[in-house]
C-alpha atoms as a PDB file:
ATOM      1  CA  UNK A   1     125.982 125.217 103.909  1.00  0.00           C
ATOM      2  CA  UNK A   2     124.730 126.647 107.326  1.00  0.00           C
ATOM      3  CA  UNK A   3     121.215 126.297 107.976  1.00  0.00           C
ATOM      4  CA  UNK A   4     119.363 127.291 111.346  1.00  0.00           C
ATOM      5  CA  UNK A   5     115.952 125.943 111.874  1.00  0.00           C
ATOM      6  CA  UNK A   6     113.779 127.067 114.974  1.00  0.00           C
ATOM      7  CA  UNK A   7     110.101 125.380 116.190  1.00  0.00           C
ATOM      8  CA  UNK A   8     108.048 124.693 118.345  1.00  0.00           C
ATOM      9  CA  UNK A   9     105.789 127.897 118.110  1.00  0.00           C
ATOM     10  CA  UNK A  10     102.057 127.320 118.879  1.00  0.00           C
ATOM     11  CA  UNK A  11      99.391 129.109 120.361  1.00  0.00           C
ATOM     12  CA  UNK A  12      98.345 128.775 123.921  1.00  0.00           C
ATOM     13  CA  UNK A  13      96.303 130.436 126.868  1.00  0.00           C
ATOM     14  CA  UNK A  14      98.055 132.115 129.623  1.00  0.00           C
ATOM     15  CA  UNK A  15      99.959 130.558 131.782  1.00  0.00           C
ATOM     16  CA  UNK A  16     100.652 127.708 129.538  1.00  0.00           C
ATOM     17  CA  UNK A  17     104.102 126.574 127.832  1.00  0.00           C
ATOM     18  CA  UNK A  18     105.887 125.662 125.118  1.00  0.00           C
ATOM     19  CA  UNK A  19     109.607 124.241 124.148  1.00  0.00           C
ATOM     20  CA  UNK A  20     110.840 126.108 121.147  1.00  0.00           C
ATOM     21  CA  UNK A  21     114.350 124.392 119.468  1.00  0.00           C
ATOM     22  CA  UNK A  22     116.753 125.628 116.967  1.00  0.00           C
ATOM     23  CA  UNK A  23     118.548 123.172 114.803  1.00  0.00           C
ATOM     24  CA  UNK A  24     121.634 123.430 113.542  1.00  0.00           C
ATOM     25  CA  UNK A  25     123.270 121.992 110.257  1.00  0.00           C
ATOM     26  CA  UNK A  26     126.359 122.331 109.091  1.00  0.00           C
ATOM     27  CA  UNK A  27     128.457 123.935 111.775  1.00  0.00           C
ATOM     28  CA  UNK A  28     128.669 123.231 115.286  1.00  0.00           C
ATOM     29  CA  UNK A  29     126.972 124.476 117.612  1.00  0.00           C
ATOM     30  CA  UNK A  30     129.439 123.366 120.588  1.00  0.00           C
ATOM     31  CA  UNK A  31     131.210 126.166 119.733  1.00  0.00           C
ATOM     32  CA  UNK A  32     129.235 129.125 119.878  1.00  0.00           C
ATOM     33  CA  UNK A  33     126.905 131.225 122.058  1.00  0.00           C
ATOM     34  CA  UNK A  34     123.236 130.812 120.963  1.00  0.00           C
ATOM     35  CA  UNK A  35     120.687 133.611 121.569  1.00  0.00           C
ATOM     36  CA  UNK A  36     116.936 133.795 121.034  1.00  0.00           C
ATOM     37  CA  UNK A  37     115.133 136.838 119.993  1.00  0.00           C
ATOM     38  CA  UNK A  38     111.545 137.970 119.379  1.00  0.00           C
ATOM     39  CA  UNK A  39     109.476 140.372 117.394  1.00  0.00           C
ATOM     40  CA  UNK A  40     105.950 141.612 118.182  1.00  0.00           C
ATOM     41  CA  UNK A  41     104.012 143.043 115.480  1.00  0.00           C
ATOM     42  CA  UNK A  42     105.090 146.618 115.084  1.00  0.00           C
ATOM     43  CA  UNK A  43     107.956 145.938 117.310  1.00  0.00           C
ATOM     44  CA  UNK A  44     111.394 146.337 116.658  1.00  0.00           C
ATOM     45  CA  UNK A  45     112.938 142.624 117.351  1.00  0.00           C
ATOM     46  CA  UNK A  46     114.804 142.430 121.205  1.00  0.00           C
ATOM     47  CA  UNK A  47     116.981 139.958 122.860  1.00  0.00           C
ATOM     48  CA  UNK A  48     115.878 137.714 125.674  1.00  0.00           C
ATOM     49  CA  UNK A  49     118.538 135.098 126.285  1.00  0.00           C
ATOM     50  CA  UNK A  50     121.655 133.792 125.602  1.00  0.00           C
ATOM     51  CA  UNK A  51     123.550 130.397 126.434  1.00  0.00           C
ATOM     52  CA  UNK A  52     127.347 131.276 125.898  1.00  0.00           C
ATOM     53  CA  UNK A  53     129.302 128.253 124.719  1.00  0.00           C
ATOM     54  CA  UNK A  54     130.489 126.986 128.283  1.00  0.00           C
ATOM     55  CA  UNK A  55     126.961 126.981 129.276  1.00  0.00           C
ATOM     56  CA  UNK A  56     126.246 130.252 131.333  1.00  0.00           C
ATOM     57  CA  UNK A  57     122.795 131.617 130.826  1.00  0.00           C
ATOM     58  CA  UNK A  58     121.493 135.424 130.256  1.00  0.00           C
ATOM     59  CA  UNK A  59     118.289 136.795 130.257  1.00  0.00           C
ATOM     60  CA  UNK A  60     116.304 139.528 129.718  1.00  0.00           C
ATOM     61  CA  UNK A  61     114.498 140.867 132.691  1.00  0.00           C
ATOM     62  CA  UNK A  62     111.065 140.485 131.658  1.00  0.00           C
ATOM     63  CA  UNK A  63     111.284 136.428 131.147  1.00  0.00           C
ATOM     64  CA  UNK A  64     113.792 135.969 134.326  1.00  0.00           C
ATOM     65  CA  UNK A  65     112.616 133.148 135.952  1.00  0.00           C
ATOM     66  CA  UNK A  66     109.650 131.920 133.514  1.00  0.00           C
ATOM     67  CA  UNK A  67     111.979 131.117 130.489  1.00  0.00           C
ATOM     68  CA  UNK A  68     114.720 128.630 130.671  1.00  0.00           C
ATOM     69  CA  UNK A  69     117.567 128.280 127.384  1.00  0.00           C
ATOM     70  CA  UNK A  70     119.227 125.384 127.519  1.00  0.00           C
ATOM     71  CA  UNK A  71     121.649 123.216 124.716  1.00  0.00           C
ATOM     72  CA  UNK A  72     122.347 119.920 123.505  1.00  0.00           C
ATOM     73  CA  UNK A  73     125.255 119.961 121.763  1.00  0.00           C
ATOM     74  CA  UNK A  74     125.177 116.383 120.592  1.00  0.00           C
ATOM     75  CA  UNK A  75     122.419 116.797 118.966  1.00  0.00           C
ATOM     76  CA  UNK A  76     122.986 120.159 117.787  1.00  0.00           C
ATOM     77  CA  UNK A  77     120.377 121.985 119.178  1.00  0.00           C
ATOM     78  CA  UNK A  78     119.356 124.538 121.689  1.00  0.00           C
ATOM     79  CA  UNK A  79     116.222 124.948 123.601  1.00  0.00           C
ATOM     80  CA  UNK A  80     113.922 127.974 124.990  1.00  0.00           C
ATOM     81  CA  UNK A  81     111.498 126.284 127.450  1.00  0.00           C
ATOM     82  CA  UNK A  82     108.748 129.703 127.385  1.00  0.00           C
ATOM     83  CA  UNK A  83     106.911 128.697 131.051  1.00  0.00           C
ATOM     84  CA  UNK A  84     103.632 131.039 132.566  1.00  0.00           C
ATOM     85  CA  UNK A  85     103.082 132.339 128.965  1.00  0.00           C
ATOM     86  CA  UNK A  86     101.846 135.824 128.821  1.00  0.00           C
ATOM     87  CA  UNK A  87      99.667 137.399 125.863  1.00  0.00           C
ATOM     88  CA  UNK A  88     102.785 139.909 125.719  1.00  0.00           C
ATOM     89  CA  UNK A  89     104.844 136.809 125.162  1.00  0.00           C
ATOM     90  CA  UNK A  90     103.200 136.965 121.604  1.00  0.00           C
ATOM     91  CA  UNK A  91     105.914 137.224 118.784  1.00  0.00           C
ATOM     92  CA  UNK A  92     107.836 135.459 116.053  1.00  0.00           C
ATOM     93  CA  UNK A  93     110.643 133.809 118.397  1.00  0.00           C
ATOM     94  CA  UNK A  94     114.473 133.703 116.128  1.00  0.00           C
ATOM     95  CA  UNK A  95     117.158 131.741 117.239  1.00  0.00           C
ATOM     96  CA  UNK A  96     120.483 133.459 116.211  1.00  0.00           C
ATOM     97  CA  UNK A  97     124.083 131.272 116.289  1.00  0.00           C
ATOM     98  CA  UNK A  98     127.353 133.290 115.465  1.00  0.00           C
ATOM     99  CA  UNK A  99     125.860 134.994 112.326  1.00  0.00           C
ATOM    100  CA  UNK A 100     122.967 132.324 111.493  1.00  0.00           C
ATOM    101  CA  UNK A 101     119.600 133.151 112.165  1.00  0.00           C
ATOM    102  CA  UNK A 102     116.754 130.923 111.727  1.00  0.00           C
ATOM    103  CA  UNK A 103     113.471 131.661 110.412  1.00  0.00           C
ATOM    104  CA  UNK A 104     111.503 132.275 112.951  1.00  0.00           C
ATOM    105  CA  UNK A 105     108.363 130.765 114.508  1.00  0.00           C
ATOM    106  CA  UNK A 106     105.227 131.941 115.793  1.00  0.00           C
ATOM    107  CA  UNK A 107     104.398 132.112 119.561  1.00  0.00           C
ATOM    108  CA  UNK A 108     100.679 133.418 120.381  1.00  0.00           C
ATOM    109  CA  UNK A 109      99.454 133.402 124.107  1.00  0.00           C
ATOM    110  CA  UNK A 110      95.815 134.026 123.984  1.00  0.00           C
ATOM    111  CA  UNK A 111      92.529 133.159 126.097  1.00  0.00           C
END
């Protein structure tokens, strides 16, 4: 049974960061492309990154250069490092591999 688990979600002041990781059981991550996505509240859910399988790295414009996705595939896992955090930044964060999303988990930038 496949199960995808994200975290890390927390809620910070601007310019702050967080590490958010997605967990894999039961298939292999090594040999898939992971993606994150988020969803606002009232927003319909959008992609902002993707690590294909040999390690080359996507992004949507608006986190170019603040938000860094990275993999561990002995352990599994992939990474979204979220870096100078921005109250727009606030959304439930999904990490999606092949078909297999996670849950979700909560990201709130706020003074």
């Amino acid at each position: 049974q496949v199960q995808v688990v994200d975290s890390g979600g927390d809620s910070v002041q601007p310019g702050g960061s967080l590490r958010l990781s997605c967990a894999a059981s039961g298939m292999i991550i090594s040999n898939y492309d992971v993606q994150w996505y988020r969803q606002a509240p009232g927003n319909q859910r959008e992609w902002i990154a993707r690590i294909s399988a040999n390690s080359n790295r996507y992004y949507r414009d608006s986190v170019k250069g603040r938000f860094i996705i990275s993999r561990d595939n002995a352990k599994n896992t992939a990474y979204l490092q979220l870096n100078s955090l921005k109250p727009v930044d606030t959304a439930v964060y999904y990490c999606l591999i092949h078909s297999f999303w996670g849950q979700g988990t909560q990201v709130t930038v706020s003074s």
